[in-house]
Protein backbone atom coordinates (compact mmCIF):
# COMPACT_ATOMS: atom_id res chain seq x y z
CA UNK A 1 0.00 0.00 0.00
CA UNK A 2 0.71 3.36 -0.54
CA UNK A 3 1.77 5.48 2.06
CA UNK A 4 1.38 9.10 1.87
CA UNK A 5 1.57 10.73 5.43
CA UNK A 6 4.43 13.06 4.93
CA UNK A 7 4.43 13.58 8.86
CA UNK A 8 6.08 17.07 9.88
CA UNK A 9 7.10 17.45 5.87
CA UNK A 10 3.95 17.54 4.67
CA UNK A 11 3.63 21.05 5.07
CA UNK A 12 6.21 21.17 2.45
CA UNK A 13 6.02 18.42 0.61
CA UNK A 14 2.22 18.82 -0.89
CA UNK A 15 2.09 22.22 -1.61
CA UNK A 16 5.27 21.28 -3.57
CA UNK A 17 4.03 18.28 -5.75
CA UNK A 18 0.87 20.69 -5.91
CA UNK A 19 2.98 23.46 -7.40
CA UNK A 20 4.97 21.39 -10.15
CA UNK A 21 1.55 19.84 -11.05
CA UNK A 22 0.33 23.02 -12.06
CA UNK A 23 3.85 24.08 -13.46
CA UNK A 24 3.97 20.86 -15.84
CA UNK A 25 0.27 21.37 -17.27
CA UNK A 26 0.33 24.81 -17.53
CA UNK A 27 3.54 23.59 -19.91
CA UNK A 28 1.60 21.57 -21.70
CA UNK A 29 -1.02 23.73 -22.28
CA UNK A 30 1.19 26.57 -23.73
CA UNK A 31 3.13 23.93 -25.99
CA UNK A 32 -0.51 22.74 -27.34
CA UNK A 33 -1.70 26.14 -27.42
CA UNK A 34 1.96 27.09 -29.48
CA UNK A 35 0.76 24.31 -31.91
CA UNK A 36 -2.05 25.08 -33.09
CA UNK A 37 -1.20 28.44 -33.72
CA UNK A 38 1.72 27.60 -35.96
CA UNK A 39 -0.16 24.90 -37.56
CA UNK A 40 -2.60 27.52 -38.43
CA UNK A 41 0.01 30.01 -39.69
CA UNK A 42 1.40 27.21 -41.40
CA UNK A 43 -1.39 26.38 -43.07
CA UNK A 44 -2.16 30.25 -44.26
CA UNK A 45 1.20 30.44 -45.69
CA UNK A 46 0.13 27.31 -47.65
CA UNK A 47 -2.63 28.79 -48.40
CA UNK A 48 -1.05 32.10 -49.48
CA UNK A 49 1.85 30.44 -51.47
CA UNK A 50 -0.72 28.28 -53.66
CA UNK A 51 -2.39 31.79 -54.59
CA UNK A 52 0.65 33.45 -55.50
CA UNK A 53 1.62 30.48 -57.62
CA UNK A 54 -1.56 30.20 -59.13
CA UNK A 55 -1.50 33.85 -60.58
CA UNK A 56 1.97 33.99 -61.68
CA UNK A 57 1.71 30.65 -63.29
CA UNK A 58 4.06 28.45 -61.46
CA UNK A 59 1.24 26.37 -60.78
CA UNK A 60 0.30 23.92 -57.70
CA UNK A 61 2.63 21.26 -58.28
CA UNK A 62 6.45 23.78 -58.15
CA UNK A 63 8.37 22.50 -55.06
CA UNK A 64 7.23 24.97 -51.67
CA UNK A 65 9.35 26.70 -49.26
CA UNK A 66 7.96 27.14 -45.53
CA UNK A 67 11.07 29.34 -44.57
CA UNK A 68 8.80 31.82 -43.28
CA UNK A 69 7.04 29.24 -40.97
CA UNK A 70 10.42 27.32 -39.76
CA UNK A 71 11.76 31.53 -39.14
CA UNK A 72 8.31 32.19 -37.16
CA UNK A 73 8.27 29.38 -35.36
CA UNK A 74 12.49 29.74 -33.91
CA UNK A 75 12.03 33.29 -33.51
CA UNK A 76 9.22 35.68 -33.00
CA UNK A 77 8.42 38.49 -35.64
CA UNK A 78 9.96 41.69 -35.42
């Protein structure tokens, strides 16, 4: 079984484990949050690209550079 009386640490000891709990999701939840919003850039700069090939003729199938996502995503815009 599972002991989890801390005795006279426990004082310590929870608020501790409480405190990296929070730490580690509120991780997470900026690292999913960071996702989605580059997947979403991502996909506008897809989205973009295929326009501006479209109208200068280059067509859909010319190899694509995501330079600008890779540059967003390392370093934030200036």
């Amino acid at each position: 079984m599972i002991d989890l009386d801390m005795g006279a640490y426990a004082g310590f000891v929870w608020p501790a484990w409480a405190i990296s709990t929070i730490a580690l999701a509120a991780l997470a939840a900026r690292a999913l949050i960071a996702d989605r919003r580059w997947n979403a850039e991502l996909k506008q700069l897809d989205t973009d690209t295929d326009a501006a090939r479209a109208q200068t003729g280059q067509g859909l199938l010319a190899p694509k550079t995501r330079a600008q996502a890779v540059r967003s995503a390392v370093a934030p815009r200036k």
